[in-house]
C-alpha atoms as a PDB file:
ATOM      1  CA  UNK A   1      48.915  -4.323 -48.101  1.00  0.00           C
ATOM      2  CA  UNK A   2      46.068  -6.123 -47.633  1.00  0.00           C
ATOM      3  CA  UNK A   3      47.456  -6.932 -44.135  1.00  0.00           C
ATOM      4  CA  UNK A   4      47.528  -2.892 -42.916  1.00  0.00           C
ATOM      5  CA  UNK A   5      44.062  -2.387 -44.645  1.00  0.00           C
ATOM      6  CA  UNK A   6      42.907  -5.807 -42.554  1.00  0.00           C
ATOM      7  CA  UNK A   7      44.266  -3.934 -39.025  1.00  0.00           C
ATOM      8  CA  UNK A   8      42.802  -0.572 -40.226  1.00  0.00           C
ATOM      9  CA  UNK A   9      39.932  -2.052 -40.462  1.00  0.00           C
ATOM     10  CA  UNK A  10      39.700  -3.986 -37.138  1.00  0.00           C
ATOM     11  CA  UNK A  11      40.988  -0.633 -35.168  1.00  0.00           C
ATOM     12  CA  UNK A  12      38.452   1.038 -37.046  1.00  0.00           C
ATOM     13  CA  UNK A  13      36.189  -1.913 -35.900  1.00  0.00           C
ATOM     14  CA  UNK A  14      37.496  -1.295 -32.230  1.00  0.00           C
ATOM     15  CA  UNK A  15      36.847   2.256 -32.359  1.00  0.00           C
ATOM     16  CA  UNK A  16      32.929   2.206 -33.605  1.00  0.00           C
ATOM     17  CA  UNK A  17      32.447  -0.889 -30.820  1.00  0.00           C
ATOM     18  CA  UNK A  18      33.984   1.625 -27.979  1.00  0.00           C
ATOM     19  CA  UNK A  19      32.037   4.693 -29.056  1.00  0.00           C
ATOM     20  CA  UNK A  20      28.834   2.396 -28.844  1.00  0.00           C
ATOM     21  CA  UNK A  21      30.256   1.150 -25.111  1.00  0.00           C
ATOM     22  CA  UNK A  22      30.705   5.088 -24.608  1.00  0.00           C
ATOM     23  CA  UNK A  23      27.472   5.885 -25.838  1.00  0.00           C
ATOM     24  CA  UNK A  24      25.410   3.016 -23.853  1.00  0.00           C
ATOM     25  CA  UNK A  25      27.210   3.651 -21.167  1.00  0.00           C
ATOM     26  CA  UNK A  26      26.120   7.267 -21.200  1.00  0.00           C
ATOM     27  CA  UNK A  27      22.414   6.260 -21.498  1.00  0.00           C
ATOM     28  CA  UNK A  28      22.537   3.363 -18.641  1.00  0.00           C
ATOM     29  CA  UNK A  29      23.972   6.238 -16.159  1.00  0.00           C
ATOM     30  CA  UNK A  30      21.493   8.859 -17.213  1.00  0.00           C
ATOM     31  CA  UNK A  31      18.873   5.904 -16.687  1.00  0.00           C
ATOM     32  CA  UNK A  32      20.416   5.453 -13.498  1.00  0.00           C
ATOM     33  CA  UNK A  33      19.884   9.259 -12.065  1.00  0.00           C
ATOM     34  CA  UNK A  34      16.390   8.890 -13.317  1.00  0.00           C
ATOM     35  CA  UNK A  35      15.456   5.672 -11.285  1.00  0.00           C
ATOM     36  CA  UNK A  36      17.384   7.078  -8.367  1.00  0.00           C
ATOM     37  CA  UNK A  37      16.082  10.420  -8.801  1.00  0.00           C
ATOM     38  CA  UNK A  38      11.988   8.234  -8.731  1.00  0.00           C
ATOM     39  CA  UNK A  39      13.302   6.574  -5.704  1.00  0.00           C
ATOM     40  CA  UNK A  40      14.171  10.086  -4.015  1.00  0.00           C
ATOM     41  CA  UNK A  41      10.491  11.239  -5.206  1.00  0.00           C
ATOM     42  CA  UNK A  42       8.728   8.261  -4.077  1.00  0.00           C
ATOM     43  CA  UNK A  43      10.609   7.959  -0.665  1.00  0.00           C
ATOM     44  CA  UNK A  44       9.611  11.920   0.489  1.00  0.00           C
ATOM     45  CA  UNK A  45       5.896  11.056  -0.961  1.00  0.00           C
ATOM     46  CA  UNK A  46       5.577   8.425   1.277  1.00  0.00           C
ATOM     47  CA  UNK A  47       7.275  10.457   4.378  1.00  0.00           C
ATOM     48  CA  UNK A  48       4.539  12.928   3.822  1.00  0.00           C
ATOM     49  CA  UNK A  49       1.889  10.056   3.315  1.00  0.00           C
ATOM     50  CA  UNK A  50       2.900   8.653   6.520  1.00  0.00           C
ATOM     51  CA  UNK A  51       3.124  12.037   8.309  1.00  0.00           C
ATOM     52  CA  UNK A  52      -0.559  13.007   6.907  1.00  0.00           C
ATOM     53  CA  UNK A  53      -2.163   9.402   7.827  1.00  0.00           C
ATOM     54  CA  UNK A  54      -0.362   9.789  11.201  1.00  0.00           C
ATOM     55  CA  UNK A  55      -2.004  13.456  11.858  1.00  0.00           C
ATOM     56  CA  UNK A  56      -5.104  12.559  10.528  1.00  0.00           C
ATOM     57  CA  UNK A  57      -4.963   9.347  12.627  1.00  0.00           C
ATOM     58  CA  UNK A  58      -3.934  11.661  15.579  1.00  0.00           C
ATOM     59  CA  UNK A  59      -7.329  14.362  14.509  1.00  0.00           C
ATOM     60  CA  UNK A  60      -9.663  11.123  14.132  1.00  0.00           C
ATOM     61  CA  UNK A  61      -8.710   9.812  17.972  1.00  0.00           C
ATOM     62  CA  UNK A  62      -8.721  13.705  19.551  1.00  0.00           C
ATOM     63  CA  UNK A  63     -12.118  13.969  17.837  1.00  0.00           C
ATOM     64  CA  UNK A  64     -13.746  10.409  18.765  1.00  0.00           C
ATOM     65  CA  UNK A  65     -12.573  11.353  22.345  1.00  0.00           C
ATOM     66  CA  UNK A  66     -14.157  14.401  22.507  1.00  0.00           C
ATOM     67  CA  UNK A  67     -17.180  13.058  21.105  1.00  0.00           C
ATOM     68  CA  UNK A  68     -16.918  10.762  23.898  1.00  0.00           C
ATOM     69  CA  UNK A  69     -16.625  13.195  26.435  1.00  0.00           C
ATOM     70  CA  UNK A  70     -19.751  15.177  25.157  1.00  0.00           C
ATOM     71  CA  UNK A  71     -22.012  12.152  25.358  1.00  0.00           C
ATOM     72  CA  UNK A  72     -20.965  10.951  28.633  1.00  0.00           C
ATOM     73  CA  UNK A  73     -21.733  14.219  29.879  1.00  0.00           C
ATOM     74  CA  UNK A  74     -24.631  14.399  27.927  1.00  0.00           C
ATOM     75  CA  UNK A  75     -25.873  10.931  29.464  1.00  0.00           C
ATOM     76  CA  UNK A  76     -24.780  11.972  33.171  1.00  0.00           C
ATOM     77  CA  UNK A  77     -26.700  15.088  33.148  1.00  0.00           C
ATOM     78  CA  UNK A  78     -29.738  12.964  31.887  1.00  0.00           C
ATOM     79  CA  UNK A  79     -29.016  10.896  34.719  1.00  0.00           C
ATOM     80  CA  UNK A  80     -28.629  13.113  37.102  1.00  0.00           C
ATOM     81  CA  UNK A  81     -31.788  15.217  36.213  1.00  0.00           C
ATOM     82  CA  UNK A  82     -33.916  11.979  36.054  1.00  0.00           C
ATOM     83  CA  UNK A  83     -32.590  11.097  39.487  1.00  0.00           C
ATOM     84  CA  UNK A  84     -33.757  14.506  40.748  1.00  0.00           C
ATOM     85  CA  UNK A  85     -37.110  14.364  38.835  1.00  0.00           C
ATOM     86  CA  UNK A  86     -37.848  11.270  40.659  1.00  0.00           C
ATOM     87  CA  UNK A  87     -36.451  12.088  44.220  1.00  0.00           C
ATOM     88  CA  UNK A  88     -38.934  15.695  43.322  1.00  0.00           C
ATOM     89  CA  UNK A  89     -41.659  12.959  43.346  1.00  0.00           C
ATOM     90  CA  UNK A  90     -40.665  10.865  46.113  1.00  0.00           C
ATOM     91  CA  UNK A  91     -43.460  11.803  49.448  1.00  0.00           C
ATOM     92  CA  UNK A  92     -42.349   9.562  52.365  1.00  0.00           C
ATOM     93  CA  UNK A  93     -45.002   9.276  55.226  1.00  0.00           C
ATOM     94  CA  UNK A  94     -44.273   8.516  58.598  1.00  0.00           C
ATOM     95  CA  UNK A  95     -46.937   6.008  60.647  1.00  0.00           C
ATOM     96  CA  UNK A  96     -46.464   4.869  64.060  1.00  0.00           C
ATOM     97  CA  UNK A  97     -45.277   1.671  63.315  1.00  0.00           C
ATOM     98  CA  UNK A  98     -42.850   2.315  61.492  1.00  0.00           C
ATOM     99  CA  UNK A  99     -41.295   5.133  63.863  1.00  0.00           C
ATOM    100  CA  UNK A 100     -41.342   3.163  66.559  1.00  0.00           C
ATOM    101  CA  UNK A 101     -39.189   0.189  64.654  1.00  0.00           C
ATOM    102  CA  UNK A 102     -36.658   3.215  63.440  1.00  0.00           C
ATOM    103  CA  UNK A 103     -36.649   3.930  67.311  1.00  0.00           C
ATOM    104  CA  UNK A 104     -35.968   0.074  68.742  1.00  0.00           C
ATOM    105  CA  UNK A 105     -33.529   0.168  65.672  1.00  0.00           C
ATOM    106  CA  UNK A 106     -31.870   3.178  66.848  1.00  0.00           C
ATOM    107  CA  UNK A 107     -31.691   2.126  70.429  1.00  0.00           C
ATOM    108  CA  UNK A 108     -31.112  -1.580  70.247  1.00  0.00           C
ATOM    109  CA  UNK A 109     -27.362  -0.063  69.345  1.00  0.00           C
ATOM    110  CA  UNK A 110     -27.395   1.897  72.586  1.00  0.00           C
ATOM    111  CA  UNK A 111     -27.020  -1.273  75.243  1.00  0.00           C
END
């Protein structure tokens, strides 16, 4: 008898080791769906990161070129209003000398 209580008490053995398998086996695939389920998460937070930093990039160059814009407008006016202050200023007087070497210079192309 000892023999059938021996192999009772193996399959009994076998049994507790399989539900353990079972049961491990049930917590490494719910471990798995977690992990894959972070993965899923952190994959869409970094599409949106990258979507943000790409718009914002986008914003930041828009703006800097507008900024741009303004100042070289901003500096062109200047320009062009100091260029008419002065030419406001500007008195040219004629002498005789110097209208009769416009003249020669005017006719020497004549001949």
């Amino acid at each position: 008898m000892s023999n059938i209580q021996d192999q009772e008490q193996y399959i009994k053995s076998l049994e507790q080791i399989k539900q353990i398998e079972d049961q491990v086996q049930k917590e490494i695939d719910a471990r798995k769906e977690e992990v894959q389920d972070q993965i899923k998460t952190i994959e869409v937070d970094l599409e949106e990161t990258i979507t943000n930093a790409e718009n914002e990039g986008r914003l930041l160059v828009e703006s800097s070129i507008e900024k741009a814009r303004l100042k070289a407008n901003e500096e062109a006016q200047k320009t062009i209003s100091d260029a008419e202050t002065k030419a406001k200023g500007i008195t040219f007087k004629f002498d005789q000398t110097m209208m009769k070497d416009i003249m020669e210079i005017f006719l020497s192309g004549i001949k």
